[in-house]
N, C-alpha and C. Protein backbone atom coordinates (compact mmCIF):
# COMPACT_ATOMS: atom_id res chain seq x y z
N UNK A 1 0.83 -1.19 0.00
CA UNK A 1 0.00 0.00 0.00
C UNK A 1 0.87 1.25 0.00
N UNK A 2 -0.09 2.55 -0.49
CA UNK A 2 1.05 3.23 -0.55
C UNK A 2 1.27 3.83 1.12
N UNK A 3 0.70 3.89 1.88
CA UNK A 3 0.43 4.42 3.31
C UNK A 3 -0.33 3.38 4.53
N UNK A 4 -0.19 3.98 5.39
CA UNK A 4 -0.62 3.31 6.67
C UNK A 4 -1.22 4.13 7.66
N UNK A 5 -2.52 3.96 8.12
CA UNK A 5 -2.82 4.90 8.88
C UNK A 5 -3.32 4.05 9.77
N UNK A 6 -3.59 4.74 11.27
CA UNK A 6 -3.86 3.83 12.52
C UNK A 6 -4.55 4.77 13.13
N UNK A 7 -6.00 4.98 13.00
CA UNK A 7 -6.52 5.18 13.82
C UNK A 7 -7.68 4.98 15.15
N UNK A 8 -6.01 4.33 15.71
CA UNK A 8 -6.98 3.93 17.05
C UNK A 8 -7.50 4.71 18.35
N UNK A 9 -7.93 4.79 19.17
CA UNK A 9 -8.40 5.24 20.29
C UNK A 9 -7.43 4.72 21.59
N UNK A 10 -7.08 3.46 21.58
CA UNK A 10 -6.02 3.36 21.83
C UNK A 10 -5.27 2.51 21.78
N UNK A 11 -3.73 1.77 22.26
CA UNK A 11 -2.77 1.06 21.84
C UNK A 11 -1.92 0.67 22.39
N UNK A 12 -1.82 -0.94 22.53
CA UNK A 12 -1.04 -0.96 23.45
C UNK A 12 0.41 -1.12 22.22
N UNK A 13 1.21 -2.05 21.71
CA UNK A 13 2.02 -1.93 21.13
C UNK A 13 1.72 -1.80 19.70
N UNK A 14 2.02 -0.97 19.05
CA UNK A 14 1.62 -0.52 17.53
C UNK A 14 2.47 -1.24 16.47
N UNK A 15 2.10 -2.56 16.68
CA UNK A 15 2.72 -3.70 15.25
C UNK A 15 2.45 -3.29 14.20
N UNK A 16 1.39 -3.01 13.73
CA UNK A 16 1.06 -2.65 12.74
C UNK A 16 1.82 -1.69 12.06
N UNK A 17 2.13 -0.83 12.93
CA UNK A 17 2.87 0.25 12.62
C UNK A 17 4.49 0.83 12.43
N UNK A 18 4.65 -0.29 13.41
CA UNK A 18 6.28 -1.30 13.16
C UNK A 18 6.55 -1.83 11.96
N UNK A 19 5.53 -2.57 11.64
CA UNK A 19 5.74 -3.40 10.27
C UNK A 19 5.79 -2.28 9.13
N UNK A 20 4.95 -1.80 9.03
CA UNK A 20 4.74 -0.94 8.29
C UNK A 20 5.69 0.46 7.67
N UNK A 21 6.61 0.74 9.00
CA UNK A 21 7.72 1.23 8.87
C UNK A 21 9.18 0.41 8.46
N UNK A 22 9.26 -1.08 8.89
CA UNK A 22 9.92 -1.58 8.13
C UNK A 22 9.72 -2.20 7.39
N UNK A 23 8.71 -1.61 6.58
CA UNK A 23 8.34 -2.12 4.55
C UNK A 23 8.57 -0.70 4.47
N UNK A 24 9.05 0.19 4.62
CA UNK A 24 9.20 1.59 3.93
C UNK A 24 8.08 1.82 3.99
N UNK A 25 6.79 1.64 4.53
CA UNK A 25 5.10 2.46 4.46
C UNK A 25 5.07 3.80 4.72
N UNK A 26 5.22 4.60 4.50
CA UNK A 26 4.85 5.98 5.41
C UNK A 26 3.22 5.87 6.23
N UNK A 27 3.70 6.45 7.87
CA UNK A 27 2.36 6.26 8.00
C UNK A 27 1.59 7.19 9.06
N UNK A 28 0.57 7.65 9.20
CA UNK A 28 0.44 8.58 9.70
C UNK A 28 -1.14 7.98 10.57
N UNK A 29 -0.93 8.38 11.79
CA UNK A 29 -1.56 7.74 13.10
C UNK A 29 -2.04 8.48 14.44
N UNK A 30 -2.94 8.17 14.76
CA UNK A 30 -3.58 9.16 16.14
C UNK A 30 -2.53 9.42 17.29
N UNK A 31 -2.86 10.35 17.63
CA UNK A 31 -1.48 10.94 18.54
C UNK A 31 -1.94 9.92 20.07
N UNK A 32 -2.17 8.98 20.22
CA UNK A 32 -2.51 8.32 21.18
C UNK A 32 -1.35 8.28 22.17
N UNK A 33 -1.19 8.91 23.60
CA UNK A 33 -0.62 8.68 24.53
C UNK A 33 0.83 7.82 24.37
N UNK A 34 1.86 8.12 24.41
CA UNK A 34 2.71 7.49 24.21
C UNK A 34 3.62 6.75 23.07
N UNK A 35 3.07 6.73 22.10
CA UNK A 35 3.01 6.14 20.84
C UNK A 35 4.23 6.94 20.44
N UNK A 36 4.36 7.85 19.79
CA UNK A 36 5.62 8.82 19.62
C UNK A 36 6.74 8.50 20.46
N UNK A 37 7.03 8.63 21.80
CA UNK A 37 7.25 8.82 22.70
C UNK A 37 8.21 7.17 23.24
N UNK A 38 7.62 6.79 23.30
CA UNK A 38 7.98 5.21 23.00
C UNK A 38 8.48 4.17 21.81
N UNK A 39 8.26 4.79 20.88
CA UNK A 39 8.86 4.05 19.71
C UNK A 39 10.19 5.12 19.44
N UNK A 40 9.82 6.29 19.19
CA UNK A 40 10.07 6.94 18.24
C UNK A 40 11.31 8.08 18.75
N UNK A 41 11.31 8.22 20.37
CA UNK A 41 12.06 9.31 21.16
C UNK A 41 11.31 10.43 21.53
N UNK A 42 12.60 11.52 21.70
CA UNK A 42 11.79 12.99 21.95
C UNK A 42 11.39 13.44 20.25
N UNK A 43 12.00 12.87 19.85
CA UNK A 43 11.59 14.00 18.06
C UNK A 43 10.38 12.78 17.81
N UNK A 44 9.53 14.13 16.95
CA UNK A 44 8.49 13.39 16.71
C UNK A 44 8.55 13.40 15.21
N UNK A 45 9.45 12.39 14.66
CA UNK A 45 9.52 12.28 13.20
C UNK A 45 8.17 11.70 12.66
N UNK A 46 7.27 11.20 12.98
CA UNK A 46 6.43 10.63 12.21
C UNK A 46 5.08 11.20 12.35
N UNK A 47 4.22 11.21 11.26
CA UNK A 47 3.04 12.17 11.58
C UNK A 47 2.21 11.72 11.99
N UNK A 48 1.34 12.45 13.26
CA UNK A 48 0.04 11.70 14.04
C UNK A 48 -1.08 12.97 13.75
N UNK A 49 -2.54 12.63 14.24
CA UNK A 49 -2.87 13.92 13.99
C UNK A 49 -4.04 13.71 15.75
N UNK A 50 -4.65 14.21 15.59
CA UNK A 50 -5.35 14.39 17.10
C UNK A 50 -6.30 13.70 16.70
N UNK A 51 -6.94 12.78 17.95
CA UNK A 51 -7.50 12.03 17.90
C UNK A 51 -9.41 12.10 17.97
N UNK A 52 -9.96 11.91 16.96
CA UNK A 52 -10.95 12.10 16.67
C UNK A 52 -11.37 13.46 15.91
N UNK A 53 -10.17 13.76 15.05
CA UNK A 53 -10.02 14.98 14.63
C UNK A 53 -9.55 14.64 12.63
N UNK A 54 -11.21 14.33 12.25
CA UNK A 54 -10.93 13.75 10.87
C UNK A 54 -10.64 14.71 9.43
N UNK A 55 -10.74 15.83 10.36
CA UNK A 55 -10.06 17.13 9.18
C UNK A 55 -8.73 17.07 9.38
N UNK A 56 -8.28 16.66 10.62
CA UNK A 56 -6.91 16.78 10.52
C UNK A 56 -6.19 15.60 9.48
N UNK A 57 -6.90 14.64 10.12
CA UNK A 57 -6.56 13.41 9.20
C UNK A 57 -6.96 13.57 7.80
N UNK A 58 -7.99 14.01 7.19
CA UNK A 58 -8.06 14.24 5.95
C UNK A 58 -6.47 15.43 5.17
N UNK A 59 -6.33 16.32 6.15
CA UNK A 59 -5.23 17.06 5.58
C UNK A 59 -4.44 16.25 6.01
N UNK A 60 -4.00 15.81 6.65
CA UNK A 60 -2.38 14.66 6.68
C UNK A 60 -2.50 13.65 5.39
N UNK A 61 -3.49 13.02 4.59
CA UNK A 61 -3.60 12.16 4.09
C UNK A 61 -3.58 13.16 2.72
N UNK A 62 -3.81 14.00 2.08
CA UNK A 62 -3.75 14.80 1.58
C UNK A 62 -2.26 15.53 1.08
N UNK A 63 -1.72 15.96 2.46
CA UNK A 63 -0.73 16.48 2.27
C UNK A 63 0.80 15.35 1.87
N UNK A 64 0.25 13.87 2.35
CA UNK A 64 1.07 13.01 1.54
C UNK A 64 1.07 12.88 0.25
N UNK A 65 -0.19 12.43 -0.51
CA UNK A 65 0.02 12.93 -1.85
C UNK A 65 0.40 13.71 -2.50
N UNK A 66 0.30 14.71 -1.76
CA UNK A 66 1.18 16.43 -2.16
C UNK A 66 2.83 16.11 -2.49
N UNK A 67 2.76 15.34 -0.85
CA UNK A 67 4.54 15.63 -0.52
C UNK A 67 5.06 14.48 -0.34
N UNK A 68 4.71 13.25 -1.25
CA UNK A 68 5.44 11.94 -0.14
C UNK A 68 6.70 11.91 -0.22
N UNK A 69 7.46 12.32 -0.49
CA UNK A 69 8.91 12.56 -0.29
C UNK A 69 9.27 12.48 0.71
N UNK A 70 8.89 13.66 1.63
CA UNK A 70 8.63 13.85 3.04
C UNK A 70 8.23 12.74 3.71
N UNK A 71 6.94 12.55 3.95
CA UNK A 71 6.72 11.36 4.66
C UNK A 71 7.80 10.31 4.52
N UNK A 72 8.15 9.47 3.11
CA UNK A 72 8.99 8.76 2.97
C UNK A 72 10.16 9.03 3.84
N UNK A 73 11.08 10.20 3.67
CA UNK A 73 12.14 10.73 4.42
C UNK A 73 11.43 10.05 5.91
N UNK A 74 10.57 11.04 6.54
CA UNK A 74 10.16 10.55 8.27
C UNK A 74 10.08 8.78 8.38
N UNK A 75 10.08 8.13 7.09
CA UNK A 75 9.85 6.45 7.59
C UNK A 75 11.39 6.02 7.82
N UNK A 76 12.04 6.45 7.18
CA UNK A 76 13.22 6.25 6.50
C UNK A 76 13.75 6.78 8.43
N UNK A 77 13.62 8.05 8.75
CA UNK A 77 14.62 8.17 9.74
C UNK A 77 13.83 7.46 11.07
N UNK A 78 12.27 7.59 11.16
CA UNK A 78 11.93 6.31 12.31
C UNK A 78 11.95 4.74 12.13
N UNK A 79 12.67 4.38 11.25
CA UNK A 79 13.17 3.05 10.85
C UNK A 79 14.42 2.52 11.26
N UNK A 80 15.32 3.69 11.38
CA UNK A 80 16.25 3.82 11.87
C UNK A 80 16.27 4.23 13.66
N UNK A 81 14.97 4.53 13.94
CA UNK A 81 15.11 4.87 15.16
C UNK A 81 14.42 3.00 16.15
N UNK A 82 13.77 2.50 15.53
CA UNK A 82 13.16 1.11 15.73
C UNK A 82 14.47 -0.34 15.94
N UNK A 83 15.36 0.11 15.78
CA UNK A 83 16.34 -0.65 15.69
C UNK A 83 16.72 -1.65 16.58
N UNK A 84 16.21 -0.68 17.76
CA UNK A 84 16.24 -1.68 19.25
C UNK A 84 15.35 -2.69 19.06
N UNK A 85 14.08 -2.71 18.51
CA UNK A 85 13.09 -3.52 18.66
C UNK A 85 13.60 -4.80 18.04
N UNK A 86 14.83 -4.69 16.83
CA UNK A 86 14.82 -6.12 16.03
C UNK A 86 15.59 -7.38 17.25
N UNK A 87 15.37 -8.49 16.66
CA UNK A 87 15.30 -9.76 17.48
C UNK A 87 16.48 -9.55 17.90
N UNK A 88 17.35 -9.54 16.89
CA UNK A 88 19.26 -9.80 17.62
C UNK A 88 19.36 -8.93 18.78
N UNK A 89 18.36 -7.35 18.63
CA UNK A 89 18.76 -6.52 19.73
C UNK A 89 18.29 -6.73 20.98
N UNK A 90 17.43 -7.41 20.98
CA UNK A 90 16.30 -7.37 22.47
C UNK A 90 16.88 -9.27 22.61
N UNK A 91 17.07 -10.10 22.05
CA UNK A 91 18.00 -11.42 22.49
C UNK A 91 19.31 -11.06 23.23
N UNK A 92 19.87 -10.28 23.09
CA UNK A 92 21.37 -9.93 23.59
C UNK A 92 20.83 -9.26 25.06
N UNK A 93 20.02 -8.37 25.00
CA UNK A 93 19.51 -7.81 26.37
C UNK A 93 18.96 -8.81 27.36
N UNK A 94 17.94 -9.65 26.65
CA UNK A 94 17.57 -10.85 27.28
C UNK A 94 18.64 -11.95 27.79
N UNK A 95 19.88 -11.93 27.17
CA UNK A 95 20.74 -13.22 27.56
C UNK A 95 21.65 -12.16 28.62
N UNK A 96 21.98 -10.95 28.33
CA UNK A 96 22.31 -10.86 29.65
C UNK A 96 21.69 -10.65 31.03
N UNK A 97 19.86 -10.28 31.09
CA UNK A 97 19.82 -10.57 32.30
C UNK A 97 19.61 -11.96 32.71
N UNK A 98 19.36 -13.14 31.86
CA UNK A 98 19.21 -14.47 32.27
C UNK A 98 20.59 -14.94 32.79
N UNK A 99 21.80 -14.47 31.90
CA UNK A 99 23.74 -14.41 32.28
C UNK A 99 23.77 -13.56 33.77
N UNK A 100 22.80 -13.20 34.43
CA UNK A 100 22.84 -12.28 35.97
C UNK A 100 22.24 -13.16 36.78
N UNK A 101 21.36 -13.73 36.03
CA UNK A 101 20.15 -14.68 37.33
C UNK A 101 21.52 -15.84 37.82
């Protein structure tokens, strides 16, 4: 697809949206509590819009067709920010606290 949008109400881990960033998706998603913040750091590279706020979302969805360059660029650098999440990284964390027990 060419995009990904998530709008949920709320979330506990955003797979969808993981995946979706590593297929190159650009994707743009409800600013739900934490979501940014937790994947992504203090910069908020990826676009959310307020939640239950479907003009906003109509102009975010909009302004990708305009500009996907952009968006693309924001997948491209929160793809790079997801890095921790892949298996080799979170196995190595895991074997050393089981290497403590």
């Amino acid at each position: 697809s060419d995009i990904c949008i998530n709008s949920s109400f709320f979330e506990g881990q955003p797979n969808s949206l993981i995946e979706a960033i590593n297929y190159n998706v650009p994707i743009i998603y409800s600013n739900i509590e934490g979501i940014s913040k937790e994947l992504f750091g203090k910069e908020r590279v990826i676009n959310s819009y307020k939640i239950n706020d479907h003009i906003e979302l109509g102009n975010k969805i909009n302004d990708f067709y305009l500009n996907p360059k952009k968006y693309i660029k924001k997948t491209l650098i929160a793809k790079k920010k997801l890095k921790r999440f892949k298996i080799n990284n979170v196995k190595s964390k895991f074997e050393k606290i089981i290497n403590c027990l």
